[in-house]
N, C-alpha and C. Protein backbone atom coordinates (compact mmCIF):
# COMPACT_ATOMS: atom_id res chain seq x y z
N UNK A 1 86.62 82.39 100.49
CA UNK A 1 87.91 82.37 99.86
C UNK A 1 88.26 83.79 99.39
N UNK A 2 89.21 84.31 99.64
CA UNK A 2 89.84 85.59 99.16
C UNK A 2 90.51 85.54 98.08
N UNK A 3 90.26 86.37 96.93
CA UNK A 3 90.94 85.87 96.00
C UNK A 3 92.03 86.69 95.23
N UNK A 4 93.07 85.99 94.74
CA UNK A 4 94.09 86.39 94.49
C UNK A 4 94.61 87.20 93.54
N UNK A 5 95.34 87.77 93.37
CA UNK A 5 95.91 89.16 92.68
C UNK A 5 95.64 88.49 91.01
N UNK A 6 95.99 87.03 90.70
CA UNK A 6 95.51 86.72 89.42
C UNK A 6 94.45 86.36 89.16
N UNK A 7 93.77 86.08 90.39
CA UNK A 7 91.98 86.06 89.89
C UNK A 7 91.83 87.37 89.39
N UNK A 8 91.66 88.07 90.57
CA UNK A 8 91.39 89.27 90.23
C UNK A 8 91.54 90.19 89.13
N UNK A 9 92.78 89.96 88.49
CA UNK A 9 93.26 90.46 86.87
C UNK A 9 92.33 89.51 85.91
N UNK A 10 92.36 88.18 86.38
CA UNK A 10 91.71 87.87 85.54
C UNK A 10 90.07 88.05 85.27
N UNK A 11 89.41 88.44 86.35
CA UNK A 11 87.95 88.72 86.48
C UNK A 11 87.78 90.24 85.86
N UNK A 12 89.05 91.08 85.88
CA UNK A 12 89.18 91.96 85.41
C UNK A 12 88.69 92.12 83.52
N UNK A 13 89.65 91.02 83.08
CA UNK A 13 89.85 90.98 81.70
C UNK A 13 89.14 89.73 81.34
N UNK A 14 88.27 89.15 81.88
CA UNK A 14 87.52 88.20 81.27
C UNK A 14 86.18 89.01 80.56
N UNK A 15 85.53 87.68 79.37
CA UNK A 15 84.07 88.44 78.75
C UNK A 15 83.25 87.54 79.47
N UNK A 16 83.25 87.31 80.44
CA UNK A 16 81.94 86.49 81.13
C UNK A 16 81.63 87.46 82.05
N UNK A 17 80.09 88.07 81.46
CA UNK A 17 79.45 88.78 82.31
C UNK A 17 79.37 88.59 83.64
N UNK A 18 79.27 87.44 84.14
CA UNK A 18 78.52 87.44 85.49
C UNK A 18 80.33 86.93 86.33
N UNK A 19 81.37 87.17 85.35
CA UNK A 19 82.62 87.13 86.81
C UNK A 19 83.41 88.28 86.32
N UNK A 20 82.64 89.15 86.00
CA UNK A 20 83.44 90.36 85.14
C UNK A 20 83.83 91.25 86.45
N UNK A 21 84.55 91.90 87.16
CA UNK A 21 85.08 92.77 88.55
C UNK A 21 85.74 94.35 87.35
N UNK A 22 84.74 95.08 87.45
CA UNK A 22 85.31 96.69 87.29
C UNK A 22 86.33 96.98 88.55
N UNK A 23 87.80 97.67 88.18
CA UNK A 23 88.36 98.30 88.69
C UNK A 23 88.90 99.49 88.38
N UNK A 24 88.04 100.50 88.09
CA UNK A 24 88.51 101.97 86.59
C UNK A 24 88.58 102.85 87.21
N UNK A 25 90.15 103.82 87.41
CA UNK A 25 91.15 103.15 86.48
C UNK A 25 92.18 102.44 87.72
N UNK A 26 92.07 101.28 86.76
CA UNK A 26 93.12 100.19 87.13
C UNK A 26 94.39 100.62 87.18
N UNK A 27 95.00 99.98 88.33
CA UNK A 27 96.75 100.38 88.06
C UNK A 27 97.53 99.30 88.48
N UNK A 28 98.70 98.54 88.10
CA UNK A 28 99.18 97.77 88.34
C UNK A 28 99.87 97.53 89.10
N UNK A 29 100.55 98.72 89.71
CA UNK A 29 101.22 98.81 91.17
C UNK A 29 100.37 98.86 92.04
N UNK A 30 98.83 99.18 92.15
CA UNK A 30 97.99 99.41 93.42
C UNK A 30 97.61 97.50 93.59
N UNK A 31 97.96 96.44 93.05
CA UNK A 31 97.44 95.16 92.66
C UNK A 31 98.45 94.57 93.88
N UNK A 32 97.71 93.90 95.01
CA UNK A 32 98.61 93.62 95.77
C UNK A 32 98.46 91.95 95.54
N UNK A 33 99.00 91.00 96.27
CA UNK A 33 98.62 89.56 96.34
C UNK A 33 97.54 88.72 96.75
N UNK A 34 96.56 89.36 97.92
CA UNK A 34 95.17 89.34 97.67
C UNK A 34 94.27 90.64 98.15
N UNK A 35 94.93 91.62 97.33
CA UNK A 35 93.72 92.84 97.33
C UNK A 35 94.22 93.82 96.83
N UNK A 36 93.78 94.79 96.52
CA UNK A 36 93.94 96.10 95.62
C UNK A 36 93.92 96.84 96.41
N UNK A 37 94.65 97.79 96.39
CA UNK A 37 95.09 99.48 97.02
C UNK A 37 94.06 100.33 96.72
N UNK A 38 93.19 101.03 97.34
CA UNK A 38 92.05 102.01 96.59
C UNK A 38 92.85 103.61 96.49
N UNK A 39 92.70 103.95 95.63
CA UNK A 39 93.44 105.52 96.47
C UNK A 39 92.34 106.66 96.28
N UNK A 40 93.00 107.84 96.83
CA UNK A 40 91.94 108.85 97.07
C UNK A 40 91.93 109.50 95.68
N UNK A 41 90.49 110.00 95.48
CA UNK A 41 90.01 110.95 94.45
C UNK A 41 90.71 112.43 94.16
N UNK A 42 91.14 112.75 96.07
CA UNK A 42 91.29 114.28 95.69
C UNK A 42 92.11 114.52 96.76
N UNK A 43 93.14 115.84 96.64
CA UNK A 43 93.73 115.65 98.44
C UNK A 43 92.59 116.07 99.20
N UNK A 44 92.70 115.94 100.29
CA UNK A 44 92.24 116.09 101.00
C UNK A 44 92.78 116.28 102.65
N UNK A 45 92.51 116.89 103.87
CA UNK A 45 93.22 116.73 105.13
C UNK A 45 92.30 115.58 106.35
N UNK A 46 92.81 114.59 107.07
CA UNK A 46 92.27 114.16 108.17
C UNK A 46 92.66 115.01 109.11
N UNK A 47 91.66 115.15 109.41
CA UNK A 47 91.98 116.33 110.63
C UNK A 47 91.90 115.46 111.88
N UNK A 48 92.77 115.70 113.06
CA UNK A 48 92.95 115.01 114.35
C UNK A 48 91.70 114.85 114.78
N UNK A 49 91.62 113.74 115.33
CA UNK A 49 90.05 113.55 116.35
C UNK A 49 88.61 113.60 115.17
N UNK A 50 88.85 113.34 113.66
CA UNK A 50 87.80 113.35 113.24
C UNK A 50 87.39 112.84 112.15
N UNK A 51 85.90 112.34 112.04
CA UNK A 51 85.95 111.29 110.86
C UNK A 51 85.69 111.91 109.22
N UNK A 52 86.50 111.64 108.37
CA UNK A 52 86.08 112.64 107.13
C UNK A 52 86.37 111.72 106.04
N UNK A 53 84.84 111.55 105.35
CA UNK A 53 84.93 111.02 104.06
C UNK A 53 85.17 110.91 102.95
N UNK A 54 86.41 110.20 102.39
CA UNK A 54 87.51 110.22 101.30
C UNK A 54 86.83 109.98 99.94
N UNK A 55 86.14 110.72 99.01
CA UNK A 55 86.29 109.52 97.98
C UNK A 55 87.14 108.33 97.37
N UNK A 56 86.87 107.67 96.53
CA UNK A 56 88.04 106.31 95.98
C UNK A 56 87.94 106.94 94.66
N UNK A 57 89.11 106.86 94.49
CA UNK A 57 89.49 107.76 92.76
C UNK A 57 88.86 106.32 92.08
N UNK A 58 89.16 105.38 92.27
CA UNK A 58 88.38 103.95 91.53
C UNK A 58 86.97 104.00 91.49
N UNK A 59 86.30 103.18 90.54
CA UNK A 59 85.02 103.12 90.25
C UNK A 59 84.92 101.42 90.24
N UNK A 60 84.13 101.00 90.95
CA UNK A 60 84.12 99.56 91.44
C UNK A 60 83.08 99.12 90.63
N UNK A 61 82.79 97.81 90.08
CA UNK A 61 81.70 97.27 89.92
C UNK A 61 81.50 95.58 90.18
N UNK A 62 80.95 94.93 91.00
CA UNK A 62 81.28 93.72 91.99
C UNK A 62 79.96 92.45 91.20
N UNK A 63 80.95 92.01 90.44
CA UNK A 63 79.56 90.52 90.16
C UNK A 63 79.24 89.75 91.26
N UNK A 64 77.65 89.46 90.96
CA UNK A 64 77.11 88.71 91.97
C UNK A 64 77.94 87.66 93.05
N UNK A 65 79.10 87.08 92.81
CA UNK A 65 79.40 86.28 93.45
C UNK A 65 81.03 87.10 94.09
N UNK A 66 80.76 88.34 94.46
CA UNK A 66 82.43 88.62 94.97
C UNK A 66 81.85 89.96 95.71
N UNK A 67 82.17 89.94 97.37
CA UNK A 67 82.16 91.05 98.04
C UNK A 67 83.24 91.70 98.43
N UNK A 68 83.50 92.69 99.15
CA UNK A 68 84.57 93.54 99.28
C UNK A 68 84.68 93.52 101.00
N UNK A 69 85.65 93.54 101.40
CA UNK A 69 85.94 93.93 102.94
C UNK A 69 87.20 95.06 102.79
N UNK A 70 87.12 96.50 103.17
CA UNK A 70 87.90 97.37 103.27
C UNK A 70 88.69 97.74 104.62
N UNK A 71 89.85 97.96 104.56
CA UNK A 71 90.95 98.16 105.61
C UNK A 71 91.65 99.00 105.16
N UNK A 72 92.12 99.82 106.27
CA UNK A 72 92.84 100.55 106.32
C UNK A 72 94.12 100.56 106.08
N UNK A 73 95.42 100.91 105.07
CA UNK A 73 96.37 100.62 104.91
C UNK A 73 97.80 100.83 106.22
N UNK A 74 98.26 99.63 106.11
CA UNK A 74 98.95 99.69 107.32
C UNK A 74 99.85 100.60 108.02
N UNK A 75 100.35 101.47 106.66
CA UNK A 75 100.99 102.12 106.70
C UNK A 75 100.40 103.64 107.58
N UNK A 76 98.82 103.84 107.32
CA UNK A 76 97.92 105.03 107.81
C UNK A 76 97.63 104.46 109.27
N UNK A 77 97.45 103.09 109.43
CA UNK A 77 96.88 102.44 110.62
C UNK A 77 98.10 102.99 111.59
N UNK A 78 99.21 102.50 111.07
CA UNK A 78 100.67 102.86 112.40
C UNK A 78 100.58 104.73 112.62
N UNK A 79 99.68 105.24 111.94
CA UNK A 79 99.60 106.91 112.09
C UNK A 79 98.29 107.56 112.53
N UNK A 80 97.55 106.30 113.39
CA UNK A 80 96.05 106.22 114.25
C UNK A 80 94.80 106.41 113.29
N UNK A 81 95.34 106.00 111.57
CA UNK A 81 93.90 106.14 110.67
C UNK A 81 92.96 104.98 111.31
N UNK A 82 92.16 105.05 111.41
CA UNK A 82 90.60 103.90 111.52
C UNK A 82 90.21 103.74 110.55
N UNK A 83 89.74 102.50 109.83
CA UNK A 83 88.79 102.97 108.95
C UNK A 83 87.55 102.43 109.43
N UNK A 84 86.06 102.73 108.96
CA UNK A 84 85.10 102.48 109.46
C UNK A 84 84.57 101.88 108.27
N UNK A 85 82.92 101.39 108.44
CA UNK A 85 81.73 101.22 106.86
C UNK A 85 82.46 100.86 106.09
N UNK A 86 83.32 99.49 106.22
CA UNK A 86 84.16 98.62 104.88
C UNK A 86 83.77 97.51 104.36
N UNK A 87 82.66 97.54 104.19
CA UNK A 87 82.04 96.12 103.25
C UNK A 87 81.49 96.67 102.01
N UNK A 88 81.51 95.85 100.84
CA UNK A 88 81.18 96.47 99.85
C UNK A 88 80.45 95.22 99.59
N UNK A 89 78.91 95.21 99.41
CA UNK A 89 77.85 93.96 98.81
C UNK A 89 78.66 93.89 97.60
N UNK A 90 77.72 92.65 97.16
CA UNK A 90 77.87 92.19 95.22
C UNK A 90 77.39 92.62 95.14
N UNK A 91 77.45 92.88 93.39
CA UNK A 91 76.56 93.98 92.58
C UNK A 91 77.02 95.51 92.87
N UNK A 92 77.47 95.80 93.83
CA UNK A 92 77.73 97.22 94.32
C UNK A 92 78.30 98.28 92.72
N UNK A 93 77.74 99.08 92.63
CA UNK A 93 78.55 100.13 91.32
C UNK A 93 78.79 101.37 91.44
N UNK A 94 79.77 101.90 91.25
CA UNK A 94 80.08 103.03 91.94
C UNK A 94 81.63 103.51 92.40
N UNK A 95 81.86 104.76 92.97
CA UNK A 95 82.74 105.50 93.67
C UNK A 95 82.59 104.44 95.21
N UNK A 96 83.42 104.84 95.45
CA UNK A 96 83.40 104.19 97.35
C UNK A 96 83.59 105.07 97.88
N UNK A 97 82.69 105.14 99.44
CA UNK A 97 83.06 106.61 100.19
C UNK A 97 83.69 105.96 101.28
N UNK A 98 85.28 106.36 101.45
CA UNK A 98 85.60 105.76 102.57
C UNK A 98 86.02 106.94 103.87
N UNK A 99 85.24 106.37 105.19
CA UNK A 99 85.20 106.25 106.28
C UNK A 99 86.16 106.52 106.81
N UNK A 100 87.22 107.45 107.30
CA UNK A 100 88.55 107.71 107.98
C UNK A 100 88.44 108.59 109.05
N UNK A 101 89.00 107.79 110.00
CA UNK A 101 89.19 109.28 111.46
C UNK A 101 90.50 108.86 111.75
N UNK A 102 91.31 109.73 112.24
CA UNK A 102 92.36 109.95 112.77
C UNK A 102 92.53 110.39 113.94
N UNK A 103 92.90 108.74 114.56
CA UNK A 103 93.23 109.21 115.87
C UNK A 103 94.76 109.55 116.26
N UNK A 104 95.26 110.19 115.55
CA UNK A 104 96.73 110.04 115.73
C UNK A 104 97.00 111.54 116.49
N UNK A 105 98.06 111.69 116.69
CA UNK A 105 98.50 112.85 117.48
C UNK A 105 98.44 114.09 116.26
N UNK A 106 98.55 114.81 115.12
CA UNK A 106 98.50 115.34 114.44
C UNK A 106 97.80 115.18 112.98
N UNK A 107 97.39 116.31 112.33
CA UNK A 107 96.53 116.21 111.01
C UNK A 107 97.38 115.56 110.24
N UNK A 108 96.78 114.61 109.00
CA UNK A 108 97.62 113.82 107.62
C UNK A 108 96.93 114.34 106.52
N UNK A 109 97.78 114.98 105.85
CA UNK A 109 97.47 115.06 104.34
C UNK A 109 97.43 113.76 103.50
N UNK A 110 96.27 113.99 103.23
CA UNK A 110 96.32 112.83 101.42
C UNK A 110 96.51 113.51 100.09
N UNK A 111 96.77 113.08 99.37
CA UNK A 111 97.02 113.13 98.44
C UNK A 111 96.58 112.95 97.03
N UNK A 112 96.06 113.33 96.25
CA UNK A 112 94.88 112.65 95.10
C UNK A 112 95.82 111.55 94.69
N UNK A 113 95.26 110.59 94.54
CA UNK A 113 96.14 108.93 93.97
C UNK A 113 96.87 108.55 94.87
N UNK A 114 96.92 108.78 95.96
CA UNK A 114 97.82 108.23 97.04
C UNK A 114 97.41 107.06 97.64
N UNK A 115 97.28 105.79 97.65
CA UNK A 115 97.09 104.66 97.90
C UNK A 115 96.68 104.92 99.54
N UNK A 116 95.42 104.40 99.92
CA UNK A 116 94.91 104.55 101.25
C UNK A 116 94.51 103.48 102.02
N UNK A 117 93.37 102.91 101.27
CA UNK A 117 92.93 101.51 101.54
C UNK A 117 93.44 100.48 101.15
N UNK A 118 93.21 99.25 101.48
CA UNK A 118 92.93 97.97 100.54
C UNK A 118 91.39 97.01 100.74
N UNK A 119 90.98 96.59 99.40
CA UNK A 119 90.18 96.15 99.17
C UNK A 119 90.29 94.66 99.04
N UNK A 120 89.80 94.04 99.85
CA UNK A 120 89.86 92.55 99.98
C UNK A 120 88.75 91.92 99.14
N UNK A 121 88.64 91.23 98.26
CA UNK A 121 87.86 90.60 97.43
C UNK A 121 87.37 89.18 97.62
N UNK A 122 86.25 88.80 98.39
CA UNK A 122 85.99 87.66 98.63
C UNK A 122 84.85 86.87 97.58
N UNK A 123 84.92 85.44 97.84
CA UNK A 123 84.18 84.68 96.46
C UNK A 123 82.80 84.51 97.68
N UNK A 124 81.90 84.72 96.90
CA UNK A 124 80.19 84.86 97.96
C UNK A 124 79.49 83.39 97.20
N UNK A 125 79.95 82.23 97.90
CA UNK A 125 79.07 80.72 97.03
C UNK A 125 77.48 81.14 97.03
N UNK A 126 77.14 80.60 96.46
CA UNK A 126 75.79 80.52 95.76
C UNK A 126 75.18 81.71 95.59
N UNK A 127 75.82 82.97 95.47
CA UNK A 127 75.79 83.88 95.53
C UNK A 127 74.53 84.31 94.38
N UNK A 128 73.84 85.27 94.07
CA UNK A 128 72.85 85.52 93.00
C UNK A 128 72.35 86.71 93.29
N UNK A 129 71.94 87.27 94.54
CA UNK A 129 71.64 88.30 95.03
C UNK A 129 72.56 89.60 94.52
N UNK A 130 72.16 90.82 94.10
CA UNK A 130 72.69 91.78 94.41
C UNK A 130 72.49 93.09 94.35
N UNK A 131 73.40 93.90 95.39
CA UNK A 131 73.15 94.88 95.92
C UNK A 131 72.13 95.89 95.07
N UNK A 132 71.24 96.91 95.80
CA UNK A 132 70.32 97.71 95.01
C UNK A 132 69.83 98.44 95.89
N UNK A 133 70.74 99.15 96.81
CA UNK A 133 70.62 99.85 97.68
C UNK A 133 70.96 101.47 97.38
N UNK A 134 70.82 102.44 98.38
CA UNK A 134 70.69 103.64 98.12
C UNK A 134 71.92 104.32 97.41
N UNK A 135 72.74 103.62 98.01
CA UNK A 135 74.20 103.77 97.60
C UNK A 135 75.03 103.34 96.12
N UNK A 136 74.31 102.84 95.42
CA UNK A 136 74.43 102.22 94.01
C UNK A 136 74.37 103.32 92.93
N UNK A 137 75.69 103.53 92.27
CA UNK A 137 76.01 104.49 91.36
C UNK A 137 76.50 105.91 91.90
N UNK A 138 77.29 105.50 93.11
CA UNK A 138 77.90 106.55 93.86
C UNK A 138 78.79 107.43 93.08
N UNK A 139 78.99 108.44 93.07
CA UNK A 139 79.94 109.47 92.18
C UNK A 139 80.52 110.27 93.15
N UNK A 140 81.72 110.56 93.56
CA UNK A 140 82.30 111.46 94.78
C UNK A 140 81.50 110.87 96.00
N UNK A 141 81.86 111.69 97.27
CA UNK A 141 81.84 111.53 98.33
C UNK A 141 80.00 111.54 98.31
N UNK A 142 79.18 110.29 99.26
CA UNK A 142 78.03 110.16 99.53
C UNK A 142 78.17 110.01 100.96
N UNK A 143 77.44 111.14 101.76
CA UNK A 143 77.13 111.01 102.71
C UNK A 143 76.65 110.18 103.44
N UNK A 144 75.61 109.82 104.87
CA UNK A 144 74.52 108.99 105.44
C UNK A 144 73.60 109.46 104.91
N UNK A 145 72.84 108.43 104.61
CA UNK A 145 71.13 108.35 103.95
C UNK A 145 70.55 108.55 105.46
N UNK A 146 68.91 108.88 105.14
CA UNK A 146 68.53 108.16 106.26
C UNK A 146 67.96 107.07 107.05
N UNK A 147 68.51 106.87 107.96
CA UNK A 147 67.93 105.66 108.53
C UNK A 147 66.66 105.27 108.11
C-alpha cells in the first residue's frame, strides 16, 4: 500500500516511535498526494551523457514498517533525466544520494531546493527488520562502497 500525503503528515507528527517518518526539513509544497518531492542539496550541473550524484537537501529517517521507491520527476524525465539506485530500506537514516544521468540532448542545471525526485512511501507488513547497511547516516553525496 502506498501511502498517502495524510499518512504521511501524520507519521510525520505522531509520538509513536515505531510509525514516526523523519522528513527534515519538511516543506509543504514538496507534499504531493502519495509522495514527497526530494530536492537537491546544492546546484549542481547534469552534464549530457552522464551519471552524477545529487545529494537530497532532506534528511530521511524510515520506521521499520515503510520503504521508499524513488523516481524521477516527470518534469526532468520529459528532459532524458534517468534516475537509477531508488529504493530506500526501513530503518534507512540519512541524506539520500540520488543517481541521475542525462540522456537528453543538452546539460540541466539544478538548483539547490529545486524539487527533483519523488519519494514514494510504501507500508512493509510484518515488517521488523531494519536497514544497517553501509549507507546508514549518509551526510552529502556517498559514493559506491565496495562490492
Amino acid at each position: 500500500m502506498i501511502l498517502s500525503a495524510q499518512e504521511i503528515v501524520r507519521r510525520i507528527h505522531t509520538d509513536r516511535v515505531q510509525e514516526k517518518l523523519v522528513i527534515e526539513p519538511y516543506a509543504a509544497e514538496c507534499q504531493q498526494p502519495a509522495s514527497y518531492d526530494l530536492r537537491a542539496a546544492e546546484d549542481i550541473r547534469l552534464v549530457r551523457g552522464s551519471c552524477t550524484l545529487v545529494p537530497s537537501r532532506e534528511r530521511v529517517e524510515l520506521p521499520s514498517d515503510v520503504a521508499g521507491t524513488l523516481r524521477c520527476r516527470s518534469s526532468f524525465g520529459r528532459r532524458g533525466v534517468l534516475m537509477g539506485a531508488g529504493f530506500v530500506d526501513p530503518g534507512f537514516r540519512g541524506q539520500l544520494t540520488l543517481c541521475l544521468t542525462n540522456m537528453g540532448p543538452e546539460d540541466i542545471e539544478l538548483h539547490a531546493s529545486e524539487r527533483i525526485v519523488q519519494m514514494i512511501l510504501h507500508e512493509v507488513r510484518n515488517g521488523g527488520e531494519r536497514y544497517n547497511g553501509r549507507y546508514q547516516d549518509s551526510v552529502g553525496v556517498v559514493g559506491a562502497k565496495g562490492l
